[in-house]
Structure formats: structure tokens, C-alpha cells
N, C-alpha and C. Protein backbone atom coordinates (compact mmCIF):
# COMPACT_ATOMS: atom_id res chain seq x y z
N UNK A 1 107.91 83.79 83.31
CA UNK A 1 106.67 83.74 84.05
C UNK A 1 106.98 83.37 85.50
N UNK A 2 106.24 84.15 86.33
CA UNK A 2 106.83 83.51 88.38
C UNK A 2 105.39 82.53 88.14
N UNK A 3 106.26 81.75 88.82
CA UNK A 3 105.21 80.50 90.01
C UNK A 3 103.51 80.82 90.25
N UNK A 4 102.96 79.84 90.87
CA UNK A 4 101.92 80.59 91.96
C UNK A 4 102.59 80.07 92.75
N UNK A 5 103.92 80.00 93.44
CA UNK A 5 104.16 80.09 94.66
C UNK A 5 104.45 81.63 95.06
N UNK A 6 104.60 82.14 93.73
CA UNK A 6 105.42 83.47 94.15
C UNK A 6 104.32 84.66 94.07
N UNK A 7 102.88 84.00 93.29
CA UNK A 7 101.67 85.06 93.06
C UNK A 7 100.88 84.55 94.14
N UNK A 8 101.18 83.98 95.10
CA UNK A 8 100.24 83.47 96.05
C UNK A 8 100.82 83.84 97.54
N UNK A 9 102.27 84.38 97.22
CA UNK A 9 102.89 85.30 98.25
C UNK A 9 102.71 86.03 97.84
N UNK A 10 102.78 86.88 96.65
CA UNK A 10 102.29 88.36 96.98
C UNK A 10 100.73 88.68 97.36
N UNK A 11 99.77 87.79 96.92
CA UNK A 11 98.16 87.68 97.84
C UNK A 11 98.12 87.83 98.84
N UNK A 12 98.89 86.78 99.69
CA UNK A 12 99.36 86.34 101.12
C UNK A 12 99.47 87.93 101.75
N UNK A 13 101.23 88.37 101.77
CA UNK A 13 101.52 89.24 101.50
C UNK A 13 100.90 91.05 101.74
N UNK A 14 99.81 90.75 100.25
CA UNK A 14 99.17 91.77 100.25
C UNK A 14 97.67 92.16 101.31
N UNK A 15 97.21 90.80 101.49
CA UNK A 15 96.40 90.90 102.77
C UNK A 15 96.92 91.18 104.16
N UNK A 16 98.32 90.50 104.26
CA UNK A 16 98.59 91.09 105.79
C UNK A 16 98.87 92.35 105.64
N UNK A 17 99.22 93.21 104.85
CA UNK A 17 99.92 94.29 104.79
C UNK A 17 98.19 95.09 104.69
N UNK A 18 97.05 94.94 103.77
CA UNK A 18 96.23 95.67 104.03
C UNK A 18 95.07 96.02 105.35
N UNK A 19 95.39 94.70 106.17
CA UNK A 19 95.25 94.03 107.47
C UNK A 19 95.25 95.54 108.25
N UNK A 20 94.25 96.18 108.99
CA UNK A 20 94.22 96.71 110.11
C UNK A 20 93.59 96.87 110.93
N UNK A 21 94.15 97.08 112.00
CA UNK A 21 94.11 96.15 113.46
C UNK A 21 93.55 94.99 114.06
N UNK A 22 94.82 94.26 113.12
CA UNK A 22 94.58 92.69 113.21
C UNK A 22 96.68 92.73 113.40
N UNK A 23 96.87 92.00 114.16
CA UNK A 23 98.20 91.61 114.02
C UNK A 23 98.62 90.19 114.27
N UNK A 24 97.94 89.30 113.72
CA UNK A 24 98.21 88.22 113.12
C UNK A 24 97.06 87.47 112.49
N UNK A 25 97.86 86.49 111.59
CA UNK A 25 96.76 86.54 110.52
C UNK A 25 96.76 84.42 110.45
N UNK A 26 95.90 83.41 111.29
CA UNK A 26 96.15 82.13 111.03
C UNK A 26 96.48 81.66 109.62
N UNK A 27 96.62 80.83 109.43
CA UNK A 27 96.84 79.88 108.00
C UNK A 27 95.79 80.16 107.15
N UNK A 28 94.71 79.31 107.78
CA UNK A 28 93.35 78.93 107.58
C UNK A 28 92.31 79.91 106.72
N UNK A 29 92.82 81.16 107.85
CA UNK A 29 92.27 82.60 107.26
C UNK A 29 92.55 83.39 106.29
N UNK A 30 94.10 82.64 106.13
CA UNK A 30 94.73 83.92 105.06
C UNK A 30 93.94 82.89 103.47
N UNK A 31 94.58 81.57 103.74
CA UNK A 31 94.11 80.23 102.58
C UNK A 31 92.28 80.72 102.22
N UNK A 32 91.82 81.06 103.05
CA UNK A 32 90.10 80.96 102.84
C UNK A 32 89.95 82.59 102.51
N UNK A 33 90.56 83.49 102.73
CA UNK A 33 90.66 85.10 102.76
C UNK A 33 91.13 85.02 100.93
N UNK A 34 92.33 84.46 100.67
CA UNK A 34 92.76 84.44 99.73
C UNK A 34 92.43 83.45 98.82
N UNK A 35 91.35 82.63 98.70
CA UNK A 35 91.60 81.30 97.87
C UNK A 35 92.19 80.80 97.56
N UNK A 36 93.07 80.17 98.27
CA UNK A 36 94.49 79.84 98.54
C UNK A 36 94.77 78.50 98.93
N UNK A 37 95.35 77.52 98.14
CA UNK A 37 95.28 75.91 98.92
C UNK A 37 95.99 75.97 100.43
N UNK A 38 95.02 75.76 101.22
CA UNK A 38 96.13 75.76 102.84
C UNK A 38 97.33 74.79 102.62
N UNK A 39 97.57 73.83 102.52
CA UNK A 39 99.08 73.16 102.56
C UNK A 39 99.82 74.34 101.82
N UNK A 40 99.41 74.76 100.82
CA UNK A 40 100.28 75.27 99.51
C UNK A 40 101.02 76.71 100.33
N UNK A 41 100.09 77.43 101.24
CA UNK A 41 99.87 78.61 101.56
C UNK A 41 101.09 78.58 102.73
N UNK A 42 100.92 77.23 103.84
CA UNK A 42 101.43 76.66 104.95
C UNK A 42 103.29 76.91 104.61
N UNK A 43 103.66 76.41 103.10
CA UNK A 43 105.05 76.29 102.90
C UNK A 43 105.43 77.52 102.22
N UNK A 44 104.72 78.18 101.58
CA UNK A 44 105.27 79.79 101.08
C UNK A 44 105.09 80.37 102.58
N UNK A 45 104.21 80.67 103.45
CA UNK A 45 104.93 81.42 104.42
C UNK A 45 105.53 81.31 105.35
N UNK A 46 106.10 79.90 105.17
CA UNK A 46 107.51 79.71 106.30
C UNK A 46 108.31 79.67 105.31
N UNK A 47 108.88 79.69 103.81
CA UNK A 47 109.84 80.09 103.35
C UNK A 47 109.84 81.96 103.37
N UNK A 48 108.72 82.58 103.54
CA UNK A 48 108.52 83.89 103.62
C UNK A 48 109.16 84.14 105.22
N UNK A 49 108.90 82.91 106.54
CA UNK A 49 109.48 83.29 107.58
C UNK A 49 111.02 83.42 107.80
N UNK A 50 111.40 82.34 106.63
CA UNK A 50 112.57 81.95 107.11
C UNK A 50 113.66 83.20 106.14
N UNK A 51 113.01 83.41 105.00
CA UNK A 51 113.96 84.80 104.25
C UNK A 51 113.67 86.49 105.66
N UNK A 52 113.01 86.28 106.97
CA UNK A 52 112.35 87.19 107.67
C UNK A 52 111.77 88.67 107.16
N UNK A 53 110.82 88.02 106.10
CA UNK A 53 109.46 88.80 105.90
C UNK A 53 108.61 88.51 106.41
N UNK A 54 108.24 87.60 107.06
CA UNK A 54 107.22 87.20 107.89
C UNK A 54 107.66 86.90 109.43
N UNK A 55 107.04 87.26 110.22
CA UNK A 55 107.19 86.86 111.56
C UNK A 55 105.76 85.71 112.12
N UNK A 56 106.07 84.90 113.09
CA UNK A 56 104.83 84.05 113.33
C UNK A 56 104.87 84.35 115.05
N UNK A 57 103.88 83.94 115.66
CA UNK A 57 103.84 83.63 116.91
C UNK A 57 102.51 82.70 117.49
N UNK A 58 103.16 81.79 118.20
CA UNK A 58 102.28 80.78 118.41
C UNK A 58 101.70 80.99 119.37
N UNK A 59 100.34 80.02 119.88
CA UNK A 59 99.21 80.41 121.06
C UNK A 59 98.02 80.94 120.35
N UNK A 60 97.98 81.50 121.34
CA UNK A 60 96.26 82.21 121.48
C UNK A 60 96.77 83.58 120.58
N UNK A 61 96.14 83.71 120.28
CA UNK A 61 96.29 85.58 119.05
C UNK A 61 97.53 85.93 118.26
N UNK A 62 97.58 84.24 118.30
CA UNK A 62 99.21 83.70 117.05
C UNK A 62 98.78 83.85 115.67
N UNK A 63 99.88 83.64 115.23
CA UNK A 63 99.86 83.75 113.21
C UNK A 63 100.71 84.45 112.50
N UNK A 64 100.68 84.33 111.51
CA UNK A 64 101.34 85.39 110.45
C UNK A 64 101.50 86.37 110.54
N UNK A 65 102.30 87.80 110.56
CA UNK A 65 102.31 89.24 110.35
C UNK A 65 103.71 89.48 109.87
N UNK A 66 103.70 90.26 109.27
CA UNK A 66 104.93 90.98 108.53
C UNK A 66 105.70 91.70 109.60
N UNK A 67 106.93 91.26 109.00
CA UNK A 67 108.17 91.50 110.03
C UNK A 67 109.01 92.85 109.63
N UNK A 68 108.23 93.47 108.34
CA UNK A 68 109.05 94.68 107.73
C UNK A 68 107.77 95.49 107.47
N UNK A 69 107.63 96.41 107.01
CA UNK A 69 106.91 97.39 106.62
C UNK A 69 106.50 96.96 104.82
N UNK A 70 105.36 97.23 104.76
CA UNK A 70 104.78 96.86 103.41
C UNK A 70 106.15 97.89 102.25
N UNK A 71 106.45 99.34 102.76
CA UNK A 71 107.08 100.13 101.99
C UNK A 71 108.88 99.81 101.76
N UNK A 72 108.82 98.76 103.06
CA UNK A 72 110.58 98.31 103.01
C UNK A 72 110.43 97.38 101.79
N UNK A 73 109.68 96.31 101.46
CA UNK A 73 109.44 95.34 101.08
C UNK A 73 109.21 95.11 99.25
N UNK A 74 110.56 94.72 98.92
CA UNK A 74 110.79 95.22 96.99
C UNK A 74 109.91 93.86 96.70
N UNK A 75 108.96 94.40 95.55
CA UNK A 75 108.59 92.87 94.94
C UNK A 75 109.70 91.66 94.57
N UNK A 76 110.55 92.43 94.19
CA UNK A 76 111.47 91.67 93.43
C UNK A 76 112.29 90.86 94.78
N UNK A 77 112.65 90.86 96.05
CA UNK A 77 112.92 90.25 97.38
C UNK A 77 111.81 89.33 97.53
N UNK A 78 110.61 89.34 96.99
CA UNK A 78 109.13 88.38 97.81
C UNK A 78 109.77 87.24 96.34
N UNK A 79 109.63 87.77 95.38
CA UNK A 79 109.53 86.90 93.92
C UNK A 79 111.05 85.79 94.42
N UNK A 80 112.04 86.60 94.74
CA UNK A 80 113.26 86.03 94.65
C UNK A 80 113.34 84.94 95.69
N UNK A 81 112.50 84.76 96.68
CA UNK A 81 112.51 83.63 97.80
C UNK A 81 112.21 82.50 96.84
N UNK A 82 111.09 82.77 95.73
CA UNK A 82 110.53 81.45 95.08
C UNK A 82 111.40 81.44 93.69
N UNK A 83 111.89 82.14 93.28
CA UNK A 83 112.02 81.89 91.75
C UNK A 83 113.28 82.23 91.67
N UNK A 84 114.33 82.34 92.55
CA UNK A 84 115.93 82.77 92.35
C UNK A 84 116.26 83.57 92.09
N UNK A 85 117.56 84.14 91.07
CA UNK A 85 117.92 85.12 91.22
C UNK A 85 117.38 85.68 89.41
N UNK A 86 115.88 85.24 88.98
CA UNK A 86 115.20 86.01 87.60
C UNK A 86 116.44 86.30 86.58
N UNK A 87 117.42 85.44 86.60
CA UNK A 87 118.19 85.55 85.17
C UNK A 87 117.14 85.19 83.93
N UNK A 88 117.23 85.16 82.69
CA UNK A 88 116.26 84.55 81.68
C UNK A 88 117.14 83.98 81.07
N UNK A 89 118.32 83.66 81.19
CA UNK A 89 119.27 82.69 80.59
C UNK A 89 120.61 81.86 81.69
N UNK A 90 120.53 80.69 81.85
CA UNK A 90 121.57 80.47 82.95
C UNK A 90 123.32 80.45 83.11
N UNK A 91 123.70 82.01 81.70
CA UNK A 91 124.76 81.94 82.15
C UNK A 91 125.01 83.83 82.38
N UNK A 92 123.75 84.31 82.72
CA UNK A 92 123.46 85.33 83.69
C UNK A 92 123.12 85.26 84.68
N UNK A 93 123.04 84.47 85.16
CA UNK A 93 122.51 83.84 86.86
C UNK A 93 123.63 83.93 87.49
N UNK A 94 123.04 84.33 88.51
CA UNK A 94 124.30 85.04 89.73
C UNK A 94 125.26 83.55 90.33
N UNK A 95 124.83 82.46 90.23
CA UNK A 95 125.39 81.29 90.77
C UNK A 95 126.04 80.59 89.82
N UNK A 96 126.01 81.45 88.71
CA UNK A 96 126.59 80.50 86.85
C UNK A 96 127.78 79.61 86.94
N UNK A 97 128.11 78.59 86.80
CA UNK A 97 130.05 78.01 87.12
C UNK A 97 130.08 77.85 84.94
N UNK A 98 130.84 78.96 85.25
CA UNK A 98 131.89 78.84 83.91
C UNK A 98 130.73 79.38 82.53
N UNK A 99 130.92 78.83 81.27
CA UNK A 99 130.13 79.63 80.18
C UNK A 99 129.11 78.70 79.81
N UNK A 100 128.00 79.20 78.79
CA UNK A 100 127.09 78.39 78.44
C UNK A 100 127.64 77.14 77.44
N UNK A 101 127.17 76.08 77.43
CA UNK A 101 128.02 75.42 76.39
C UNK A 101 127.87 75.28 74.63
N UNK A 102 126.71 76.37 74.69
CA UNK A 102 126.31 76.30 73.29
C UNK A 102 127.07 77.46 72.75
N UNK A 103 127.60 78.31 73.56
CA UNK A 103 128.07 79.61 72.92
C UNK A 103 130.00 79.47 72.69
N UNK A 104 130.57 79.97 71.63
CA UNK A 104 131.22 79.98 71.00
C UNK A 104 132.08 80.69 71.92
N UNK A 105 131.41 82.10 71.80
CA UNK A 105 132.40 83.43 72.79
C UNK A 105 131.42 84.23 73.43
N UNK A 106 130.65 84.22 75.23
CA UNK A 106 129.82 84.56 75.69
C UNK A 106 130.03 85.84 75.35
N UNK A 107 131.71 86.67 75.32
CA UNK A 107 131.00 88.24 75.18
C UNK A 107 130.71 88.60 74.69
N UNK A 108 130.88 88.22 73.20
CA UNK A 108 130.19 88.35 72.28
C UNK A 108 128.55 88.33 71.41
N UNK A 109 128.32 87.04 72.63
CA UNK A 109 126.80 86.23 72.41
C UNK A 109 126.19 87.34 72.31
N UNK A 110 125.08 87.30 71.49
CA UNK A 110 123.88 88.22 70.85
C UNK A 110 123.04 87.69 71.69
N UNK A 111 122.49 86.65 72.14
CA UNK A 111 121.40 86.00 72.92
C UNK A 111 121.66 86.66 74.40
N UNK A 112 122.99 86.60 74.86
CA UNK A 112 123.32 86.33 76.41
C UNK A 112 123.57 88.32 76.25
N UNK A 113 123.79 88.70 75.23
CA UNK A 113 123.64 90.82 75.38
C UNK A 113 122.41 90.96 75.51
N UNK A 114 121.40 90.77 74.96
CA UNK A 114 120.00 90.99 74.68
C UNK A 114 119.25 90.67 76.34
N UNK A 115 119.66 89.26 76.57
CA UNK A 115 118.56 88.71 77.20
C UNK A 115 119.43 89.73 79.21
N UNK A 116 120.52 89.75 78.96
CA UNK A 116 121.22 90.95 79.61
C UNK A 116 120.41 92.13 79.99
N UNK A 117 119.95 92.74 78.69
CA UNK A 117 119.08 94.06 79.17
C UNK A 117 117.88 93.40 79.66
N UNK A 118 116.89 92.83 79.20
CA UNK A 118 115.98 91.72 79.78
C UNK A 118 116.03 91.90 81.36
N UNK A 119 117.21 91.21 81.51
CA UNK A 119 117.41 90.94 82.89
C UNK A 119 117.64 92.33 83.97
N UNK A 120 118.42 93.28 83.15
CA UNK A 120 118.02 94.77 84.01
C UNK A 120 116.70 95.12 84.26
N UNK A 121 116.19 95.17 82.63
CA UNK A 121 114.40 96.14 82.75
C UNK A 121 114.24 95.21 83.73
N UNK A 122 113.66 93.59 84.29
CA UNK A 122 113.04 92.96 85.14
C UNK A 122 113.43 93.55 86.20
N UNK A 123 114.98 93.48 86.62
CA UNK A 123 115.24 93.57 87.94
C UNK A 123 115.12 95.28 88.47
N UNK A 124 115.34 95.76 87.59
CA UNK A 124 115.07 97.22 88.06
C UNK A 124 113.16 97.57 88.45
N UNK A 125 112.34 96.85 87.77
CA UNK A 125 111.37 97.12 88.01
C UNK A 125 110.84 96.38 89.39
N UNK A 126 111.19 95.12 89.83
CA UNK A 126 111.40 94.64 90.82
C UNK A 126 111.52 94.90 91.79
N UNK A 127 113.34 95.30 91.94
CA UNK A 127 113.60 96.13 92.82
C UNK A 127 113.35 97.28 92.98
N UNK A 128 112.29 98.23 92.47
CA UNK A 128 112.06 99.71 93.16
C UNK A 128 110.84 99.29 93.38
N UNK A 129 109.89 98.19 93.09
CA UNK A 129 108.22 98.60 93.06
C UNK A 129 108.42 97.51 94.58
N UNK A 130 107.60 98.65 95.38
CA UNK A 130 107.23 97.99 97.02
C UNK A 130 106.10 97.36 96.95
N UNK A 131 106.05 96.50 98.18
CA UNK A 131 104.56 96.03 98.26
C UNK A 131 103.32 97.19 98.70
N UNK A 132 104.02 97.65 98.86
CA UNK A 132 103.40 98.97 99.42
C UNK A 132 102.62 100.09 97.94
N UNK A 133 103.49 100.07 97.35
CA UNK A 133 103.52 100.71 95.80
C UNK A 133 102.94 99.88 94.98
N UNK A 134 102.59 98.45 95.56
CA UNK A 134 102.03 97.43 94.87
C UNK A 134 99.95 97.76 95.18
N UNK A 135 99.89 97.49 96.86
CA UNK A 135 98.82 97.79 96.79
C UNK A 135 97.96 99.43 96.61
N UNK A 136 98.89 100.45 96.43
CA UNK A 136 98.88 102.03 96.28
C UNK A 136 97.85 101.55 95.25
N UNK A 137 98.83 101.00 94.20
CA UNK A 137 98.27 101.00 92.13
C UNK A 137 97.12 101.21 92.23
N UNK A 138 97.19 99.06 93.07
CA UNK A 138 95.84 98.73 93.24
C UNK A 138 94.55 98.87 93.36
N UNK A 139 94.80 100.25 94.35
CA UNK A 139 93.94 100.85 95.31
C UNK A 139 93.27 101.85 94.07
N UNK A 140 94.51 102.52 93.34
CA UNK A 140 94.07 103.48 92.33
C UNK A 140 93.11 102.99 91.17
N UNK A 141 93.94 102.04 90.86
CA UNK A 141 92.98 101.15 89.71
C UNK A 141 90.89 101.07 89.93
N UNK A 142 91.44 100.51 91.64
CA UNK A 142 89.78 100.22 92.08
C UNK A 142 89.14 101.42 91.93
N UNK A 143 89.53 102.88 92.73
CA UNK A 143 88.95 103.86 92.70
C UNK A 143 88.61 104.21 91.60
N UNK A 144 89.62 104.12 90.69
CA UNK A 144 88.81 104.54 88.98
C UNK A 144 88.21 103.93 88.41
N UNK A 145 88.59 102.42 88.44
CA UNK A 145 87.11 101.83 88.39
C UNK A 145 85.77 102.14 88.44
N UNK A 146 85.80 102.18 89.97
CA UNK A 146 84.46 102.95 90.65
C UNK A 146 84.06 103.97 90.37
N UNK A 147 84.65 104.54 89.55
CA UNK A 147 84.42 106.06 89.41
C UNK A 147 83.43 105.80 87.70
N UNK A 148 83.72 104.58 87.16
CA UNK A 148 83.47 104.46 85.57
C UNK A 148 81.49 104.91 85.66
N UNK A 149 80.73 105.62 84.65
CA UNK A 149 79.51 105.35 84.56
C UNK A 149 79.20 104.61 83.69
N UNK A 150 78.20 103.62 83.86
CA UNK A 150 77.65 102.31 82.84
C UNK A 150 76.79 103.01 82.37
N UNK A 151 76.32 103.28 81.07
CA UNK A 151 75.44 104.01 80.10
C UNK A 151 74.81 102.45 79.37
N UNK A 152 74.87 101.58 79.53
CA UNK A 152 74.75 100.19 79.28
C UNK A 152 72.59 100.27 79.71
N UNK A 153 71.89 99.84 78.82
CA UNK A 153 70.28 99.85 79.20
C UNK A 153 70.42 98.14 79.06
């Protein structure tokens, strides 16, 4: 399961990117735009500045805006600022020192093969779906929505 640090950057995120002609976006606005705790909002997008997905500029017609293109931008890069590198076991994690200590013979492990493919399907879906491809869905979902007739009296 990700965070809401990491579902509250892709909100974040997904408002600046649907944002037009606005090129910056305050704290205040994105927290009250998004229902979003401002402190909470304040530290995901300066860890979002500091991985440079986000750009800021201070003053008068300062704030938040995206420093890449919604279509450069893999979900799985926004998720990975907050939640690491999405192993589901920690002796598939890219930073692992040495074997798990419950396992006998890792290459063998049935848990650490399995949870292996796990860890592809995630990261492959991750890494190809953009934020861009994120709000596309979105967009599709709503339209068909809208499209539904209520026969409901």
C-alpha cells in the first residue's frame, strides 16, 4: 500500500499539471484546491523540489510548478521519492546488505521468487504509466461517466 504522502503528491501533482495558464501554484491553494493538510502538503513538495519535479519561485506570482512535463513524469519516480525503491520483501530492495535471515538458500526461496515477479508487475506498471497517462484515464473515466443515463424515477 503507498503513503498519503505519496497519494497526496500525485493530487498535488495532478492539479499543477491540469493547471492552465496559471504557472505557479501557492501552498495554501494547492492544500485548499486539494483537501490537503497545508504543513503535510508544505513537506511533500519540497521533497518533490528537491528529487526536481517541482520547481518553486519566490515573490509576487511565486509557487509551485512542475519542472518536467506531466508526459516525462513515471508514476512510479513521484511514488519512489516517498516510499523507496517498492521492493515487497527487503532482500529485493535495491539497498539489501547480504541475505534475509530467515531464509536457508535465497535462490532458491519460494517467497523471495514469487514476491520477485510482484516486484516486476509493480514496477513495470509504474514505470510506463505517466502522470500524464494518469490524468488521460481520468479524464476518460469522467467523460463516460457523464455520458451514463439515470433511468432511476
Amino acid at each position: 500500500m503507498i503513503s498519503m504522502r505519496s497519494k497526496y503528491a500525485l493530487k498535488a501533482l495532478s492539479a499543477l499539471a491540469r493547471a492552465t495558464g496559471k504557472e505557479a501554484f501557492l501552498i495554501a491553494e494547492l492544500a485548499q484546491a486539494e483537501n490537503i493538510p497545508k504543513k503535510f502538503l508544505e513537506a511533500i513538495l519540497l521533497a518533490l523540489k528537491n528529487q526536481g519535479i517541482l520547481s518553486s519561485k519566490k515573490g509576487p506570482g511565486g509557487g509551485y510548478s512542475l519542472a518536467k512535463s506531466p508526459a516525462s513524469l513515471t508514476i512510479g519516480s513521484i511514488v519512489r521519492v516517498f516510499e523507496g525503491d517498492l521492493a515487497p520483501v527487503p532482500c529485493l530492495s535495491e539497498g539489501a546488505q547480504g541475505t534475509c535471515p530467515e531464509c536457508a538458500d535465497e535462490a532458491t526461496c519460494g517467497i523471495k521468487l514469487v514476491m520477485a515477479d510482484v516486484h516486476v508487475a509493480i514496477s513495470s506498471v509504474l514505470d510506463t504509466v505517466t502522470l500524464a497517462d494518469m490524468l488521460e484515464r481520468s479524464e476518460f473515466e469522467r467523460q463516460k461517466r457523464s455520458q451514463l443515463l439515470d433511468f432511476a424515477i
